[in-house]
Protein backbone atom coordinates (compact mmCIF):
# COMPACT_ATOMS: atom_id res chain seq x y z
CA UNK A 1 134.95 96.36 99.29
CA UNK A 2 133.16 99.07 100.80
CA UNK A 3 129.72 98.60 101.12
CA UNK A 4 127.32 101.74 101.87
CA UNK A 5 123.92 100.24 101.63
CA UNK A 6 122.61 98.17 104.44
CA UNK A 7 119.98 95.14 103.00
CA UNK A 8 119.74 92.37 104.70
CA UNK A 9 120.55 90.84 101.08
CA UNK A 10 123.54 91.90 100.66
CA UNK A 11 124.53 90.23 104.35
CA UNK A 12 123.38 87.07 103.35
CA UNK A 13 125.94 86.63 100.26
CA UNK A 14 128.53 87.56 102.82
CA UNK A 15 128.96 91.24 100.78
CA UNK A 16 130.96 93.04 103.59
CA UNK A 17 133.18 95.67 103.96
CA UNK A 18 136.50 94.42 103.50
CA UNK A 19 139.45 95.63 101.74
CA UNK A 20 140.26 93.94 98.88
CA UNK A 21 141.76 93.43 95.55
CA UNK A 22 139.83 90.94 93.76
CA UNK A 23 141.32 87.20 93.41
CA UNK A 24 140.41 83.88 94.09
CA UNK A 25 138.72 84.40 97.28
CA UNK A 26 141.44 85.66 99.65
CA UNK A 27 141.28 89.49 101.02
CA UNK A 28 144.48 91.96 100.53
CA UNK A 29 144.96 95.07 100.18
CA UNK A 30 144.89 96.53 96.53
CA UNK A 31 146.09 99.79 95.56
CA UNK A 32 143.43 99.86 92.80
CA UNK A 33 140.87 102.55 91.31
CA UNK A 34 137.52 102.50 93.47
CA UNK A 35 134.61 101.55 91.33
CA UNK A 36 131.31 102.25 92.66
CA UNK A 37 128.04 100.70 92.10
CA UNK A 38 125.18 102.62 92.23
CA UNK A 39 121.84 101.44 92.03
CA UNK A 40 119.29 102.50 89.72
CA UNK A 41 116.39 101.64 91.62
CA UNK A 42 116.67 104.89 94.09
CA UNK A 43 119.92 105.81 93.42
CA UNK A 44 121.90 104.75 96.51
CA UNK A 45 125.80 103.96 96.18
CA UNK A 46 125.48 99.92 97.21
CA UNK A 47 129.20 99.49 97.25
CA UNK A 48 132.77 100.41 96.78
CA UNK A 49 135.04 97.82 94.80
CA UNK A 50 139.02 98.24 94.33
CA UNK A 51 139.40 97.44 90.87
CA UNK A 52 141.83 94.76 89.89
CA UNK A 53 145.35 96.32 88.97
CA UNK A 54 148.07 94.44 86.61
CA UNK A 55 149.86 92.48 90.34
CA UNK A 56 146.36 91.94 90.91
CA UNK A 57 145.49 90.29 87.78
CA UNK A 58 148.95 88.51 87.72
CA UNK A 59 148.01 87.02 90.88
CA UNK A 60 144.48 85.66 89.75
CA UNK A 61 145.72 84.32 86.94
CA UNK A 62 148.63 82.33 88.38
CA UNK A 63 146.23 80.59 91.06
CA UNK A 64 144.02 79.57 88.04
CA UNK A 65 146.91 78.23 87.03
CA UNK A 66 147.93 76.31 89.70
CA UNK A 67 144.49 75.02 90.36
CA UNK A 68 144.03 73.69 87.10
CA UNK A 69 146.72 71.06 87.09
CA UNK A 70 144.81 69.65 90.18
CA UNK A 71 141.12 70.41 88.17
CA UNK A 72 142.24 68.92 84.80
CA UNK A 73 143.06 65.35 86.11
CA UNK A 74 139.95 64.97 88.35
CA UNK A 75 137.53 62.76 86.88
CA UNK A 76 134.95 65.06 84.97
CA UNK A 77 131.70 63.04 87.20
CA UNK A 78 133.83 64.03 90.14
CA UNK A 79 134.01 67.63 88.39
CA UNK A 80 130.15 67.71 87.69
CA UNK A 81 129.47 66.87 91.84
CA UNK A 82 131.46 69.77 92.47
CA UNK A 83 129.28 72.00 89.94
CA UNK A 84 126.12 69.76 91.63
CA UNK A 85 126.64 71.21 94.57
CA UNK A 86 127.12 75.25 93.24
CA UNK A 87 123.63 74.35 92.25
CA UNK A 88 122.31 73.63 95.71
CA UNK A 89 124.31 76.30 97.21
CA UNK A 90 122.19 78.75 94.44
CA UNK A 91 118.93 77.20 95.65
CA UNK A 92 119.65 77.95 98.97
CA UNK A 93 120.58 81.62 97.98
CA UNK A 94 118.32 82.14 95.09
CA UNK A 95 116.03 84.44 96.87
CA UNK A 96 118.96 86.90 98.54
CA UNK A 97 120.97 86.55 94.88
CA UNK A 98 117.61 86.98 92.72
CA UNK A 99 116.74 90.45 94.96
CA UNK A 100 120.58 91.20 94.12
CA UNK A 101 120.65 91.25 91.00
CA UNK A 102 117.04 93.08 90.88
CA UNK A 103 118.60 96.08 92.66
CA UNK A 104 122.08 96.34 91.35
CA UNK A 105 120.90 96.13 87.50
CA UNK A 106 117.10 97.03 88.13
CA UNK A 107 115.43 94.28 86.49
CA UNK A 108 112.14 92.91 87.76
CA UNK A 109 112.09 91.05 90.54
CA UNK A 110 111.05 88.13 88.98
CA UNK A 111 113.05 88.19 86.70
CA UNK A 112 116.27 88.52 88.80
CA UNK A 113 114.80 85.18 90.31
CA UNK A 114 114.22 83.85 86.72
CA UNK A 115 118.28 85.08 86.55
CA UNK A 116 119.38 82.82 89.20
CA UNK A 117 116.88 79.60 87.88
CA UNK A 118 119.33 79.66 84.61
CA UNK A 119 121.80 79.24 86.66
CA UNK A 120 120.57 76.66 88.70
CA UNK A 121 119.43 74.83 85.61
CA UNK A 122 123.21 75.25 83.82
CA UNK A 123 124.28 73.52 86.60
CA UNK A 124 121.66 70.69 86.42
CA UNK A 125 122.19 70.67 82.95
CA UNK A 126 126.58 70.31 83.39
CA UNK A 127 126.09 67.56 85.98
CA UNK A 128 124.72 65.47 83.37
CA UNK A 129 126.63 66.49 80.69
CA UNK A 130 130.03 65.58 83.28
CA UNK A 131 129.21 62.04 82.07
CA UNK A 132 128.58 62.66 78.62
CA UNK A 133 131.54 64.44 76.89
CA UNK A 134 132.30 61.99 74.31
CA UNK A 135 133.71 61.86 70.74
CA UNK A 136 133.30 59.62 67.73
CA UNK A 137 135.00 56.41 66.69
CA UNK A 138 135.88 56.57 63.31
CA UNK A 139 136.73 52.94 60.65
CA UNK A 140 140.51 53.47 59.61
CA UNK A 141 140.97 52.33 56.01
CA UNK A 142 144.24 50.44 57.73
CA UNK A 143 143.75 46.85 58.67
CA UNK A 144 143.75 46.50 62.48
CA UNK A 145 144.07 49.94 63.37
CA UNK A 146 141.29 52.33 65.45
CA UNK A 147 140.41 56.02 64.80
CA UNK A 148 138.99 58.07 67.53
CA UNK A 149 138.68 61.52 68.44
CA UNK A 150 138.44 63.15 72.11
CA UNK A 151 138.10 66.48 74.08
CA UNK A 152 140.83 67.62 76.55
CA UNK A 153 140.18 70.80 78.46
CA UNK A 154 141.67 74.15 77.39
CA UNK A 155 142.99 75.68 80.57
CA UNK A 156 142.10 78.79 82.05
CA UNK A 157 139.52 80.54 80.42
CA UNK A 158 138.21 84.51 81.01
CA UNK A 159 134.88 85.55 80.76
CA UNK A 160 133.60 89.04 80.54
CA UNK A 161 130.21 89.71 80.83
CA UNK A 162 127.56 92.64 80.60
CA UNK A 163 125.77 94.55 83.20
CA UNK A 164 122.05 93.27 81.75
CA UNK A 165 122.74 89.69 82.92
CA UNK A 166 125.25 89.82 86.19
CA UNK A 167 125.13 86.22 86.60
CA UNK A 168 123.62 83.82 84.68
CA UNK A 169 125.88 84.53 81.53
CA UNK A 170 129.09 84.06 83.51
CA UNK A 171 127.38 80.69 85.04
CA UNK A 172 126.56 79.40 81.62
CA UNK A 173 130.06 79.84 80.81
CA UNK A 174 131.59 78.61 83.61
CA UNK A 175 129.52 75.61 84.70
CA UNK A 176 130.42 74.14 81.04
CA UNK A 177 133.97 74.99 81.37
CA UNK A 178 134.23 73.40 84.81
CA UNK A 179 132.54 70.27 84.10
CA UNK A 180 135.03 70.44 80.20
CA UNK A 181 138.30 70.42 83.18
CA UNK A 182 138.74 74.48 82.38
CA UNK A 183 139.00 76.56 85.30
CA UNK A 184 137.73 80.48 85.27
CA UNK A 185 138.79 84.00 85.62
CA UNK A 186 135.82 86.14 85.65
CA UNK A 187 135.49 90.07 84.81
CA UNK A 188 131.75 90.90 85.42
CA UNK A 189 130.34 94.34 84.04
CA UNK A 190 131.92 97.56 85.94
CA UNK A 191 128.12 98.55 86.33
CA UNK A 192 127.15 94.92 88.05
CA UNK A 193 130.36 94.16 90.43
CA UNK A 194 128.85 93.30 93.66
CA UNK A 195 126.78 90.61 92.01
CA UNK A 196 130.57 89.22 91.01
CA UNK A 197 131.77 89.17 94.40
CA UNK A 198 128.46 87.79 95.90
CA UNK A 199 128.77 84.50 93.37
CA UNK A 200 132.44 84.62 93.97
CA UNK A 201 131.52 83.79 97.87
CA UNK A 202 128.99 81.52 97.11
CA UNK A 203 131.79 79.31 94.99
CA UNK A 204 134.06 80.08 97.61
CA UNK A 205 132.10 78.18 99.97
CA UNK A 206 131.62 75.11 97.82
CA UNK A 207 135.36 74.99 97.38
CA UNK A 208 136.31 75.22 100.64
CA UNK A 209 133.93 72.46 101.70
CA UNK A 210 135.42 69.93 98.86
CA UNK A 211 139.37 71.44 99.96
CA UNK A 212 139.76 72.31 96.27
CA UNK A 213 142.24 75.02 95.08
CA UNK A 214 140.57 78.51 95.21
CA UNK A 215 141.79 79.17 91.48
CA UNK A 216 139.21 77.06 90.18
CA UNK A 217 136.92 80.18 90.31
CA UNK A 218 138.88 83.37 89.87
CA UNK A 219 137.47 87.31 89.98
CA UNK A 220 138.64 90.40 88.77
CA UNK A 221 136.97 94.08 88.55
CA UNK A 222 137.64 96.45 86.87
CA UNK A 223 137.10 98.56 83.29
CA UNK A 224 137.92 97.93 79.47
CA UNK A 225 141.68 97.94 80.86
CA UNK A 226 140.99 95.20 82.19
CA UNK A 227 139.38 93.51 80.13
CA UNK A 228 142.60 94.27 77.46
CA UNK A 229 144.96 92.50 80.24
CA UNK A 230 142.58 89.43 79.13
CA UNK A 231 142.20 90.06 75.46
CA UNK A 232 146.06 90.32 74.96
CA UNK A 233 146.97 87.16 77.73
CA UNK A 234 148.62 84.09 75.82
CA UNK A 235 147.99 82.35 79.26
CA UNK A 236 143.82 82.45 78.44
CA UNK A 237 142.91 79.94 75.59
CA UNK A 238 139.80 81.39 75.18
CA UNK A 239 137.70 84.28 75.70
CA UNK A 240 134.28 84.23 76.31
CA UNK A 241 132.65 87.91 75.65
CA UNK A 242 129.28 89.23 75.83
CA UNK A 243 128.42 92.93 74.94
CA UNK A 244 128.25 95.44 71.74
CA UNK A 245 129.65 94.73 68.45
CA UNK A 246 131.98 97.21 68.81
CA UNK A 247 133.34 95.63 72.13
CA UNK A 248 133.16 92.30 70.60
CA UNK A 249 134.94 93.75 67.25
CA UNK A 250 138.37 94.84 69.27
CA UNK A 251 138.11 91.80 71.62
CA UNK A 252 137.48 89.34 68.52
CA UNK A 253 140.57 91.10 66.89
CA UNK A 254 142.79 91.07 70.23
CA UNK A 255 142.56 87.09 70.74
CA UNK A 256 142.49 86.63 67.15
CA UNK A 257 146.39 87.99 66.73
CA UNK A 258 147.57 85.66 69.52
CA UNK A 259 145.68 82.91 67.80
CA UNK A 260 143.64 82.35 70.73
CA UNK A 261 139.62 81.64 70.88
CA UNK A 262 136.73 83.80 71.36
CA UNK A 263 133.63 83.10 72.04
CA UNK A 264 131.35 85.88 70.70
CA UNK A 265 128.10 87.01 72.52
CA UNK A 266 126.88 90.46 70.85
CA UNK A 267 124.01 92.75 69.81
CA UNK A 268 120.39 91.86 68.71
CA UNK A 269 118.06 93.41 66.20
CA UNK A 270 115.18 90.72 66.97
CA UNK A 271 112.08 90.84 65.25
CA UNK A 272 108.58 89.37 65.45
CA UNK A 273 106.75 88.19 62.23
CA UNK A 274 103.09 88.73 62.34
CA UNK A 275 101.09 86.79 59.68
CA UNK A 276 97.54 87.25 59.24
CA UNK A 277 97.36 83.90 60.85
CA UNK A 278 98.81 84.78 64.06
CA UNK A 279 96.71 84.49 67.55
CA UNK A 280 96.52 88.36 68.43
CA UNK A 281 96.64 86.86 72.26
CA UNK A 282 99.45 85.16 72.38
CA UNK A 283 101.42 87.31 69.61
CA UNK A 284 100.65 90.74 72.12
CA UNK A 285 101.70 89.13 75.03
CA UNK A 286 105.26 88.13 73.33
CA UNK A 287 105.64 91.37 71.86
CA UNK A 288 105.26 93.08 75.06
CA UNK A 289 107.46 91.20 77.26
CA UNK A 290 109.76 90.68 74.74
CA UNK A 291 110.14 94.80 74.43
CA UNK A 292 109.84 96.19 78.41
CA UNK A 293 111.12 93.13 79.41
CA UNK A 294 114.32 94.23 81.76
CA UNK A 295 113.31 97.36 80.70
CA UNK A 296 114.30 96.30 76.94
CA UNK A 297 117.73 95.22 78.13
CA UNK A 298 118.21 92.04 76.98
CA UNK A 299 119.93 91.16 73.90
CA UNK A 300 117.06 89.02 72.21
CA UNK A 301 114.21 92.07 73.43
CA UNK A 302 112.17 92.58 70.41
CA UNK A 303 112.94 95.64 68.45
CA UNK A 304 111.03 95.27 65.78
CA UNK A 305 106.81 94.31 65.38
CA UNK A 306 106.77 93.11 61.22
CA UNK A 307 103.01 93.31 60.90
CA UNK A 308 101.24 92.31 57.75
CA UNK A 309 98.76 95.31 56.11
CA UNK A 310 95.48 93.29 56.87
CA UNK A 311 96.54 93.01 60.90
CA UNK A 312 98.04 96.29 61.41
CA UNK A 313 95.75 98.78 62.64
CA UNK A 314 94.29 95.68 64.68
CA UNK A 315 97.40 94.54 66.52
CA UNK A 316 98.54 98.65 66.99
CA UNK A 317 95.39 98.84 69.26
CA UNK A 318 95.67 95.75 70.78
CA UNK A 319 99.38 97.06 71.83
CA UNK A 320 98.17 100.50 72.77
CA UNK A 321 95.62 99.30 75.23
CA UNK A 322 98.54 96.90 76.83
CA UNK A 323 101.39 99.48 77.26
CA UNK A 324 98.56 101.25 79.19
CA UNK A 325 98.27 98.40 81.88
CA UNK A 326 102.58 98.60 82.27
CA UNK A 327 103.53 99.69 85.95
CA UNK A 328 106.88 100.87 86.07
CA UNK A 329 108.40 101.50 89.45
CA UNK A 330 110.34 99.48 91.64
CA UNK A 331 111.56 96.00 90.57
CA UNK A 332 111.78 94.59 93.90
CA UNK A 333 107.86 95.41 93.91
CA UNK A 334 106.47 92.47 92.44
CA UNK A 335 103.30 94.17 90.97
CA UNK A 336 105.77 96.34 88.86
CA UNK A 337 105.98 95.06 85.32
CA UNK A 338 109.06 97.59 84.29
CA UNK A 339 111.95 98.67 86.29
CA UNK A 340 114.81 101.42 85.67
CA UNK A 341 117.61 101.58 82.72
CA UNK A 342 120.73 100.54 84.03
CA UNK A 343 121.65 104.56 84.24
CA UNK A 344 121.64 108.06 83.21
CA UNK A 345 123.85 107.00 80.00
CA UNK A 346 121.14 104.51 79.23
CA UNK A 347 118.01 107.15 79.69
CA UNK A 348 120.26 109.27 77.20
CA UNK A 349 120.91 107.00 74.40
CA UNK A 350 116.89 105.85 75.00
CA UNK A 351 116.10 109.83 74.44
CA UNK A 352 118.42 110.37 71.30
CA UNK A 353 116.90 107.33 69.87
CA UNK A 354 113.93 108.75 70.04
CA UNK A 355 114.27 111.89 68.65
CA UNK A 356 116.17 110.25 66.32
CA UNK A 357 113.28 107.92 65.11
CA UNK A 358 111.43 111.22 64.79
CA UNK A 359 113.81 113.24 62.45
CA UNK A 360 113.88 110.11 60.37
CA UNK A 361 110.19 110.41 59.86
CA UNK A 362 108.98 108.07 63.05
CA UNK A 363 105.50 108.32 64.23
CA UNK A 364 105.44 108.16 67.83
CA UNK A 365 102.18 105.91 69.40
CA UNK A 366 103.09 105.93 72.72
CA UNK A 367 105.03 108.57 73.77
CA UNK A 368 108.58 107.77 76.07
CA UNK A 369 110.05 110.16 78.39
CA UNK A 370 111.92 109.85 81.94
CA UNK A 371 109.56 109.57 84.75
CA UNK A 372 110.63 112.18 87.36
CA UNK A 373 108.87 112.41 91.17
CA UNK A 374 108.35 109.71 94.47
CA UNK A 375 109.48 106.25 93.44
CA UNK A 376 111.38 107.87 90.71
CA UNK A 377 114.54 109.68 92.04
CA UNK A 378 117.07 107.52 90.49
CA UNK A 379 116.76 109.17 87.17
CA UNK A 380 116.69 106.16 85.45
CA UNK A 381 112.88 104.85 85.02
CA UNK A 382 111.68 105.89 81.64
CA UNK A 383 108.25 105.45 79.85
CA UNK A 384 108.25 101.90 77.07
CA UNK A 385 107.64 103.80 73.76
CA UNK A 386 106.43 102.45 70.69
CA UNK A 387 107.20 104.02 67.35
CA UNK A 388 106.07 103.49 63.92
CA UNK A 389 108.79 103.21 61.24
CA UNK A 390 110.70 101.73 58.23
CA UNK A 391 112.92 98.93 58.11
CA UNK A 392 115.24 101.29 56.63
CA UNK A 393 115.56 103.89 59.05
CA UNK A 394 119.34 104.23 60.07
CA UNK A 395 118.11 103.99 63.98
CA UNK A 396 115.99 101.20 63.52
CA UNK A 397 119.18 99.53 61.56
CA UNK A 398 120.78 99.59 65.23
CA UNK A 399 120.38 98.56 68.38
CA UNK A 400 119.21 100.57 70.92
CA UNK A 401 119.64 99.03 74.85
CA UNK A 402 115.69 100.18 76.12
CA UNK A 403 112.28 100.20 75.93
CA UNK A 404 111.79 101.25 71.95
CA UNK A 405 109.54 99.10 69.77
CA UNK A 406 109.54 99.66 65.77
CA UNK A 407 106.12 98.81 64.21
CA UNK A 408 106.60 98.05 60.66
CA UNK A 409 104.47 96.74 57.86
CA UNK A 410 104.49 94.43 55.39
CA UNK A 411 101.94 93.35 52.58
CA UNK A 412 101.98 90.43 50.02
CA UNK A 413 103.37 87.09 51.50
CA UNK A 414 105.36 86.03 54.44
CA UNK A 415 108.77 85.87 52.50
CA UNK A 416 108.51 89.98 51.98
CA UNK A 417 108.43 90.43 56.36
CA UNK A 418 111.31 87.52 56.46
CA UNK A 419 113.62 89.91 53.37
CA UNK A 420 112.59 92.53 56.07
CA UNK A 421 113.86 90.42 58.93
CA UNK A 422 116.94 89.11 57.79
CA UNK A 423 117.68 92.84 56.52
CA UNK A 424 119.52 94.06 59.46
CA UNK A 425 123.41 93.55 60.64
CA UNK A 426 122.36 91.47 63.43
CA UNK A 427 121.16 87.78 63.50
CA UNK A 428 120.57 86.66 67.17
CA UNK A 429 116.92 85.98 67.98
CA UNK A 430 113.71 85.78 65.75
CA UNK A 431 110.22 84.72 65.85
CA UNK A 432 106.73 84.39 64.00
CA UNK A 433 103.12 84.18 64.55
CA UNK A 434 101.19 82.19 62.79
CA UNK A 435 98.86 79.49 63.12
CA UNK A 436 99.77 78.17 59.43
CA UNK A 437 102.07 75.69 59.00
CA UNK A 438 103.44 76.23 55.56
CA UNK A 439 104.27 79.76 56.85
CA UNK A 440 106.31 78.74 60.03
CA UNK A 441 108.34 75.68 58.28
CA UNK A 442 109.15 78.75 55.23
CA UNK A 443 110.36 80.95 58.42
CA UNK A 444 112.50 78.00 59.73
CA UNK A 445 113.61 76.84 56.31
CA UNK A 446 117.26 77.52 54.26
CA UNK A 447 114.98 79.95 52.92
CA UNK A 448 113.84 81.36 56.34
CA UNK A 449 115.08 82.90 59.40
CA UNK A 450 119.09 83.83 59.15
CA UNK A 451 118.83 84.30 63.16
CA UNK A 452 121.13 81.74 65.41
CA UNK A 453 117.71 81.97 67.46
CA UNK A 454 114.21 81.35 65.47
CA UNK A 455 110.94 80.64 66.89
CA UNK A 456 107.42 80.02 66.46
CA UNK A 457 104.32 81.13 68.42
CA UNK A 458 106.86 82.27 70.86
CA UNK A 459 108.45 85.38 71.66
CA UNK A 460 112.43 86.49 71.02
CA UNK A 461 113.15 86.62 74.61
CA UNK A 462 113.54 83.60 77.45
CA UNK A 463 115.70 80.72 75.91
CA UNK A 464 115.93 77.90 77.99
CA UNK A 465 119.15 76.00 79.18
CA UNK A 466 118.96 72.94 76.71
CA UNK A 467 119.81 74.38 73.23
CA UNK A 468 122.31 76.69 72.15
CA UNK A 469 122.47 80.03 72.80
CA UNK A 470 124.28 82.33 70.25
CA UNK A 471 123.37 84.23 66.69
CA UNK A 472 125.21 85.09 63.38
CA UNK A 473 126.27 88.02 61.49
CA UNK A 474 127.33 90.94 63.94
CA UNK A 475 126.00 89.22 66.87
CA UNK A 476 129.15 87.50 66.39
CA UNK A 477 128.38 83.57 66.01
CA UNK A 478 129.32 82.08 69.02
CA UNK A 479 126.99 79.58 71.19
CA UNK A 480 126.57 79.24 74.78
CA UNK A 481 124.62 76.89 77.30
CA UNK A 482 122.74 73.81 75.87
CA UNK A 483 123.50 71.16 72.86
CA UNK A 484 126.71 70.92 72.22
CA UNK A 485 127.81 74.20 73.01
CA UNK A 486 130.55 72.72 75.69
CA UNK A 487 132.94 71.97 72.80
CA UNK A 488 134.02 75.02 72.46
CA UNK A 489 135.45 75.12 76.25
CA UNK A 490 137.57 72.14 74.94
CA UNK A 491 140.58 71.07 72.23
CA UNK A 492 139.48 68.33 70.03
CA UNK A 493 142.04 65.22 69.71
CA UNK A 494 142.25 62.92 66.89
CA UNK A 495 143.85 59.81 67.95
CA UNK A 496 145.01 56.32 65.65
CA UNK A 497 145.75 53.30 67.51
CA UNK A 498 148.09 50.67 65.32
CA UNK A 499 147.81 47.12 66.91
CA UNK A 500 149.30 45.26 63.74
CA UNK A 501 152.50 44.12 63.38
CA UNK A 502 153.19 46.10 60.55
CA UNK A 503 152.95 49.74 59.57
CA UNK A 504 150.65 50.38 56.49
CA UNK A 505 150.78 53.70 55.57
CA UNK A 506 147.33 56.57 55.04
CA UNK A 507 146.29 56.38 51.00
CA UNK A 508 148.43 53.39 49.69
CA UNK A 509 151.39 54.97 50.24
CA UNK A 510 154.83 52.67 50.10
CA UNK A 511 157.93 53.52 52.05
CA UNK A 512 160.20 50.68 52.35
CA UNK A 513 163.75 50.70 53.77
């Protein structure tokens, strides 16, 4: 790694200029294609990273391997002290990590904090769980036998993650696979690598200190070509993949033929219901966050506003007069609500979607455009825009990575805005507002919500660590973080114990010789 921007950041996660192909921790020499970050708060090249060629990659993959005979066989509460104390080392880095993240992807600063709290609280939440992976006992209809079934860990399992959260997806992932006996090979987003290598130091350290193998925590850069040396690797059990549907279409496909796993992580359509009964307080407050939020980045932002007739005009003011107050500007300024688009490719597709929204017959409230001048020379800051529209509308059908929020309306009763809802490809996050309850147990019903995320009185954005974290349809069904989403880092085992003296056969059957 090259590194071209001096913050005193970037020296406190040990990001130095070194010459390296990514691994497990050790420094050589890599003959790989230079990938540079660039941020898009001002524009400055932060770094220079060799991507990971195929020796590279070989060599990653054969420490993990290595390092998971020794991993697999260590008690999982001796497993969840070693995640404990990833968790301290992020406390004591949080603030260097947090301002990281802020600057590489352009979030707000508080939010890149907020980033590196999930992952603290993953970990907190896997240290626990290290004592708690159990499975069920079961009555065999055998005399004196005992049914049982139990998890065994997987083996080495590759994550690839997007650019909008640098960190705390791969540390959802990988704290559960840790404490589940897995160990990890990591590709973080070609737009987001020097957050990789900073968490790939921070592990490092806690590794070291415990003289565990340095395969436990494996990193590669690099682009889609990488990613394929994953997809297509027999020696990965299971692939864990957040991005687009169409990224999560060939990599679903990929694993699929080799009969491996994938865990699916894709696009949002999210919507908020607003019922006549909704509090216009809270539900503005949710809807605005939930669509400038990380510069509407994130794949739960809120696309789409369903407003019922009788509240429409009402809550279009009430927004109006809000997206007014937004500061946009620096993220590491903490009186900035909005930062920058991750790039110039981003400020494009947020421009076409615009003028696309128009040619489909959009009315545009509050106008978007790319902010140009002091503060502004990355290129990438662009105005939140709000846009009335239909449900129907071929761009509001897709999702569109920035600041765009869809008003829509809806009349008669709430079942009409959740047909509306549910009427997109997408089914990760959803929410309504309303203070009645007939109308928020109908939206969380059989009948309700088809979302893998549905709330109430809450916005679409900012799950928390304890449930599940995932959505249906195109957004590809898979579940992260909380519940019980470590099974999937596992194998289940069915096991039958026989302590008779005889051996009585399943369903009656007779077999004498």
């Amino acid at each position: 790694m090259e590194v071209l921007t001096q913050l005193s950041f970037l020296a406190e996660l040990g990001i130095k200029e070194v010459n390296e192909g990514t691994s497990t921790g050790q420094h050589h020499f890599s003959s790989g294609e230079i990938i540079e970050s660039y941020s898009p708060v001002d524009g400055a090249l932060i770094a220079k990273v060799k991507a990971s060629t195929k020796e590279d990659y070989n060599k990653v993959i054969v420490a993990a391997e290595e390092a998971f005979k020794t991993w697999r066989i260590m008690p999982a509460p001796q497993r969840g002290e070693i995640v404990r104390q990833f968790g301290e080392k992020l406390r004591q880095y949080k603030e260097p990590l947090g301002k990281l993240v802020s600057y590489e992807m352009g979030k707000s600063l508080q939010e890149g904090y907020g980033e590196v709290q999930e992952m603290i609280d993953i970990c907190d939440f896997a240290v626990g769980l290290s004592r708690q992976l159990n499975g069920m006992t079961m009555h065999s209809e055998r005399p004196l036998h005992r049914m049982y079934d139990q998890y065994h860990p997987l083996g080495v399992v590759g994550i690839i993650s997007a650019f909008n959260f640098p960190v705390a997806v791969w540390a959802w992932n990988t704290a559960l696979a840790w404490i589940c006996g897995d160990v990890c090979v990591w590709k973080p987003s070609e737009k987001a690598p020097v957050c990789g290598v900073a968490c790939q130091n921070i592990m490092a350290e806690v590794l070291k200190e415990n003289n565990l193998p340095e395969g436990i925590c494996g990193l590669i850069n690099g682009d889609y070509k990488v990613g394929e040396m994953m997809t297509t690797d027999t020696r990965l059990p299971l692939i864990s993949a957040t991005g687009s549907t169409r990224m999560g279409r060939i990599v679903g496909a990929k694993v699929a033929e080799r009969f491996g796993k994938s865990l699916l992580e894709l696009g949002g359509n999210n919507a908020i219901i607003v019922t006549p009964n909704a509090d216009l307080e809270m539900t503005v407050i949710g809807a605005v966050f939930g669509a400038v939020g990380t510069c509407g980045q994130r794949c739960t932002s809120t696309r789409r506003l369903i407003i019922h007739e009788s509240m429409y005009d009402t809550v279009k003011e009430k927004l109006v007069a809000a997206y007014k107050q937004l500061r946009i500007g620096n993220p590491l300024d903490e009186n900035n609500h909005v930062g920058p688009l991750i790039d110039k490719d981003a400020v494009n597709m947020y421009l076409n979607a615009i003028e696309k929204a128009k040619a489909e017959g959009g009315n545009v409230i509050i106008e978007g455009g790319v902010l140009f001048g002091e503060g502004y020379e990355s290129g990438c800051y662009v105005k939140p825009a709000i846009v009335e529209a239909k449900n129907e509308f071929e761009i509001v059908q897709d999702e569109t990575f920035a600041p765009i929020l869809y008003l829509l309306k809806y009349s008669g009763d709430v079942t009409n805005a959740i047909e509306m809802q549910n009427n997109v490809k997408q089914g990760l996050s959803s929410a309504i507002m309303t203070t009645n309850m007939r109308e928020s147990e109908l939206f969380l019903s059989h009948a309700g919500s088809d979302c893998g995320i549905a709330n109430v009185n809450i916005g679409t954005s900012g799950a928390e660590i304890g449930g599940a974290f995932g959505g249906e349809k195109e957004t590809g069904g898979g579940r992260e973080s909380g519940s019980d989403a470590w099974k999937i880092y596992m194998r289940r085992q069915t096991n039958t114990i026989n302590y008779s003296t005889s051996l009585p056969l399943a369903q009656g059957i007779k077999f004498d010789i």
